[in-house]
N, C-alpha and C. Protein backbone atom coordinates (compact mmCIF):
# COMPACT_ATOMS: atom_id res chain seq x y z
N UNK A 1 -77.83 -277.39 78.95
CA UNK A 1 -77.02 -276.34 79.53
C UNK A 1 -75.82 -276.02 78.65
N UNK A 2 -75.55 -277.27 77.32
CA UNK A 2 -73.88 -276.62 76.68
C UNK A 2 -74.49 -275.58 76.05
N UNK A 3 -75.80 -275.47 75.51
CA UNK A 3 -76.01 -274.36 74.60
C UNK A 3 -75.62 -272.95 75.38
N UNK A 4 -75.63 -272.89 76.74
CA UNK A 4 -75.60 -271.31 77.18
C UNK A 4 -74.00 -271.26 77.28
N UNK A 5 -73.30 -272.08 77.06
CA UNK A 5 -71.58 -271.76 76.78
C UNK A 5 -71.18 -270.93 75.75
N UNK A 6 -72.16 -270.79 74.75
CA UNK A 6 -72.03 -269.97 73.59
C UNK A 6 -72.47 -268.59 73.76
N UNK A 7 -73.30 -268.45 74.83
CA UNK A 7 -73.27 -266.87 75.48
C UNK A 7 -72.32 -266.43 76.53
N UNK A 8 -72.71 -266.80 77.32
CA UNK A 8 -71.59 -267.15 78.64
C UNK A 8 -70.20 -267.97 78.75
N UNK A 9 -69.36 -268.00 78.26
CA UNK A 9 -68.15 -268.53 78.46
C UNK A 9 -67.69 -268.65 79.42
N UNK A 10 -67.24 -270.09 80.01
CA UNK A 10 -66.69 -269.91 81.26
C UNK A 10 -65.45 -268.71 81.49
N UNK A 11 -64.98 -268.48 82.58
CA UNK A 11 -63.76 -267.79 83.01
C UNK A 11 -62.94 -268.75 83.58
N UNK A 12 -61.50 -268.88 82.81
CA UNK A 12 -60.27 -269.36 83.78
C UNK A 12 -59.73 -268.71 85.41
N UNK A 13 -58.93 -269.21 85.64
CA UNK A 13 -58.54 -269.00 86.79
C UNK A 13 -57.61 -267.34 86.53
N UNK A 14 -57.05 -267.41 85.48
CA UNK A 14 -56.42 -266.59 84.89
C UNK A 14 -57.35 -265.43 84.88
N UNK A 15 -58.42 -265.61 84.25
CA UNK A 15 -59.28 -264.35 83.72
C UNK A 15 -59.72 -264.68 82.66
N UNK A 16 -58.55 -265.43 81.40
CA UNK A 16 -59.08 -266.08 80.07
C UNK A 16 -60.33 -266.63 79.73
N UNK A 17 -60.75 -266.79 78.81
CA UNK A 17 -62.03 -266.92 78.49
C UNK A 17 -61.72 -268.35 77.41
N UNK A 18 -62.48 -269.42 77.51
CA UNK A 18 -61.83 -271.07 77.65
C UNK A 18 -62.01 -270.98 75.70
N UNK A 19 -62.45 -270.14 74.94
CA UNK A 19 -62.56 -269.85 73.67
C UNK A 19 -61.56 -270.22 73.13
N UNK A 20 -60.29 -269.68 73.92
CA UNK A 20 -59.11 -269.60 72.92
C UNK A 20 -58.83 -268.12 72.29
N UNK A 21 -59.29 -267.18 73.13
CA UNK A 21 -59.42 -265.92 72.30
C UNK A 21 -57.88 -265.26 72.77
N UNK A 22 -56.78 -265.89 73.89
CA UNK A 22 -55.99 -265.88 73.91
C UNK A 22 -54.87 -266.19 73.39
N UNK A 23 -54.07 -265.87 72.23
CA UNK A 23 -53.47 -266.17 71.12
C UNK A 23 -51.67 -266.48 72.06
N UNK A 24 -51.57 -267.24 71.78
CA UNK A 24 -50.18 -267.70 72.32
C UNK A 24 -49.53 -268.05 71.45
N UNK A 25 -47.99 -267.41 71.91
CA UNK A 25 -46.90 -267.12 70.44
C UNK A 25 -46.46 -268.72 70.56
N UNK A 26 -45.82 -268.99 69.31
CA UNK A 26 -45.50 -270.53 69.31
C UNK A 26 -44.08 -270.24 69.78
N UNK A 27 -43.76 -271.44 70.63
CA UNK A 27 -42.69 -271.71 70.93
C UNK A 27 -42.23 -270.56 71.87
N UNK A 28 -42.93 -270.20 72.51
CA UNK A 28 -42.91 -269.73 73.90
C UNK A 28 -43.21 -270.45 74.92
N UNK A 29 -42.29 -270.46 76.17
CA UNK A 29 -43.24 -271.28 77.20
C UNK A 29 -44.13 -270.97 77.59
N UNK A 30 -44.74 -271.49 78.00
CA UNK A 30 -46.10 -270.85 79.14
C UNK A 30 -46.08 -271.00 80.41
N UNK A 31 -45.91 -269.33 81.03
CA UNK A 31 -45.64 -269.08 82.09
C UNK A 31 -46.90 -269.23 82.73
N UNK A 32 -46.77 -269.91 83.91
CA UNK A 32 -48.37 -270.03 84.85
C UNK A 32 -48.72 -268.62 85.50
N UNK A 33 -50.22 -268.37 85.62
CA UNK A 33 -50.46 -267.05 86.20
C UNK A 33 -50.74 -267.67 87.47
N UNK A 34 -50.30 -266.04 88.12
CA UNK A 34 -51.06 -266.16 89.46
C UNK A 34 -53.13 -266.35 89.60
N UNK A 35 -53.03 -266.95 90.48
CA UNK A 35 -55.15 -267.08 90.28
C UNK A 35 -55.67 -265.72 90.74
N UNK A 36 -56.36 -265.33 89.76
CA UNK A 36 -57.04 -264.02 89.94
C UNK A 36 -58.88 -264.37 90.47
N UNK A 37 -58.89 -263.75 91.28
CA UNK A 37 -60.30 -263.85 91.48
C UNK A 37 -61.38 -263.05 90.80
N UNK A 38 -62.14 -263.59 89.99
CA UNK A 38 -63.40 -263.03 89.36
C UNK A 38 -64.48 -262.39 89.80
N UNK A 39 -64.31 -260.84 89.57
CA UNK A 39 -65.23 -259.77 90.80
C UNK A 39 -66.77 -260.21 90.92
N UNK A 40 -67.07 -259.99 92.09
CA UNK A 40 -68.46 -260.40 92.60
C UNK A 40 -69.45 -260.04 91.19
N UNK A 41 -69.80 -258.75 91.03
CA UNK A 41 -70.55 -258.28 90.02
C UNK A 41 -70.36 -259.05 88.38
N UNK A 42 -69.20 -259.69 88.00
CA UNK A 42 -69.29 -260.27 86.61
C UNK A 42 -70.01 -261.76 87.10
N UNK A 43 -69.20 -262.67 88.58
CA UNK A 43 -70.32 -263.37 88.39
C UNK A 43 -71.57 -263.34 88.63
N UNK A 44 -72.14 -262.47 89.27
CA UNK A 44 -73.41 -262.08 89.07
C UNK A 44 -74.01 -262.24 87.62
N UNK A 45 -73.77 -261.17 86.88
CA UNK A 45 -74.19 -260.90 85.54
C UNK A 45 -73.96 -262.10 84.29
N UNK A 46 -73.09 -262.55 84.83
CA UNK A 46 -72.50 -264.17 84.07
C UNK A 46 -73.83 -265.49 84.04
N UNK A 47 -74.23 -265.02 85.64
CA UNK A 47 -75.43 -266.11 86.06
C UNK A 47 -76.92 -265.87 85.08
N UNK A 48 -77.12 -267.06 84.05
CA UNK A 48 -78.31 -266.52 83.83
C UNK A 48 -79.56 -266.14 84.86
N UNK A 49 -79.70 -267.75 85.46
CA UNK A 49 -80.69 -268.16 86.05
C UNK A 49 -80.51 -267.31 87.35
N UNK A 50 -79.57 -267.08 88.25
CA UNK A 50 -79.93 -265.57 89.05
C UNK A 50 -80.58 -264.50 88.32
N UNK A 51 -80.14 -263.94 87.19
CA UNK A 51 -80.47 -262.60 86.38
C UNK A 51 -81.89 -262.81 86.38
N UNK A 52 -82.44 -263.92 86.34
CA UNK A 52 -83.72 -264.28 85.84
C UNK A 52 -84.58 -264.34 87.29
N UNK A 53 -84.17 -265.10 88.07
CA UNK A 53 -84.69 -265.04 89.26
C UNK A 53 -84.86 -263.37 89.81
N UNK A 54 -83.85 -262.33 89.82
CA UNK A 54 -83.80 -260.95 90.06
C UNK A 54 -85.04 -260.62 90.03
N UNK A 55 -85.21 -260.49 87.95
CA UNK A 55 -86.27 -260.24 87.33
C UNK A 55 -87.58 -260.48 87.69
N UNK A 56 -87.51 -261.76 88.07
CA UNK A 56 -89.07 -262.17 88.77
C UNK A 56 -89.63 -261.76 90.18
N UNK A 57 -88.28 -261.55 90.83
CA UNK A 57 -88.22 -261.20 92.68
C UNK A 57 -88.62 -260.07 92.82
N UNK A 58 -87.80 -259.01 91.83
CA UNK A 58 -87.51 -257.46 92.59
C UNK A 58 -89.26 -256.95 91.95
N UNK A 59 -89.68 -257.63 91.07
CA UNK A 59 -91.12 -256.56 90.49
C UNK A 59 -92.07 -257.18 91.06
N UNK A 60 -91.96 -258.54 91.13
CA UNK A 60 -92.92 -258.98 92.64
C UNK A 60 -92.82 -258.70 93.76
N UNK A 61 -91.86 -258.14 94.55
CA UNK A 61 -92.04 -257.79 95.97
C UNK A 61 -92.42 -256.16 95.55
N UNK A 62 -92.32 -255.50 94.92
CA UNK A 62 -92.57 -253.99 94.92
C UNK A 62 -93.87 -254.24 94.46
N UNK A 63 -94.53 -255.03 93.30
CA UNK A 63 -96.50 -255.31 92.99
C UNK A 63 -96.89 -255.29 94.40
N UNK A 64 -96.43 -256.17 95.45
CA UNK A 64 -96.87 -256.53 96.54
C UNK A 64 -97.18 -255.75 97.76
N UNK A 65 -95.64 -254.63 97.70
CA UNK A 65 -95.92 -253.70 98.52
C UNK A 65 -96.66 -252.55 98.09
N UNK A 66 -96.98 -251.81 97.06
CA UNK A 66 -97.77 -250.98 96.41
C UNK A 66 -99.36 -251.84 96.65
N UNK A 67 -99.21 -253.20 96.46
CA UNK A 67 -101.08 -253.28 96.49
C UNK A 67 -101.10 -253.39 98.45
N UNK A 68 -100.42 -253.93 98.85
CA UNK A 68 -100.40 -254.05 100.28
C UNK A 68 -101.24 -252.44 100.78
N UNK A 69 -100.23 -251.32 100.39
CA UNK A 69 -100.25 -249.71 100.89
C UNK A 69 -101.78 -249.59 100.08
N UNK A 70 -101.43 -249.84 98.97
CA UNK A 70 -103.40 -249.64 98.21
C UNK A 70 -104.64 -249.86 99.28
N UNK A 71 -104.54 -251.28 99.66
CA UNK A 71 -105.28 -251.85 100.51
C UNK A 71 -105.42 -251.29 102.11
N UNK A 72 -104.28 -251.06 102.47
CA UNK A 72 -104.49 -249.81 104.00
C UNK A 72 -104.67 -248.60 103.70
N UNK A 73 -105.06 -248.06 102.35
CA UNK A 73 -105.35 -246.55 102.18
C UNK A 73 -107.18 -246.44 102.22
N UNK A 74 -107.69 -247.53 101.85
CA UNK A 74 -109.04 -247.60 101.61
C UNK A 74 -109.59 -247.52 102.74
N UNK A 75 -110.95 -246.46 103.23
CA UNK A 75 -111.43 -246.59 104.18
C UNK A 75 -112.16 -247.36 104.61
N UNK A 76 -112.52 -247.44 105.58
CA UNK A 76 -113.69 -248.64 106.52
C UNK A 76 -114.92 -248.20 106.23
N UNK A 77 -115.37 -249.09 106.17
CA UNK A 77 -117.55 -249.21 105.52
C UNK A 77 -117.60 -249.17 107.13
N UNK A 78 -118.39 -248.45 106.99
CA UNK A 78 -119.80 -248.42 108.09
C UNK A 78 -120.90 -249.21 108.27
């Protein structure tokens, strides 16, 4: 699982991204942030293994209902 840190970066509480891509002046203090909450939709998209699960769910239940309707369109043998 460390390998997917190199796609996905966690998120701080802040918003920061744990990289370090936040450059802090020297010899400044560091003021604490307030905790920001991380919108529903990034963690969504953040999640591999949901994204992946989606993928497999949403085109299997629509195969299913298209052959389902296939199958009640066909008429009855005599």
């Amino acid at each position: 699982m460390r390998f997917l840190c190199f796609f996905w970066p966690r998120r701080t509480r802040g918003g920061a991204v744990n990289e370090g891509d936040m450059a802090e002046t020297p010899g400044a203090p560091a003021a604490p942030s307030p905790p920001t909450r991380v919108p529903t939709m990034q963690r969504v998209l953040d999640n591999p293994f949901l994204l992946l699960f989606i993928g497999v769910a949403v085109p299997s239940v629509f195969y299913l209902m298209w052959g389902i309707m296939e199958i009640a369109q066909i008429p009855i043998g005599k």
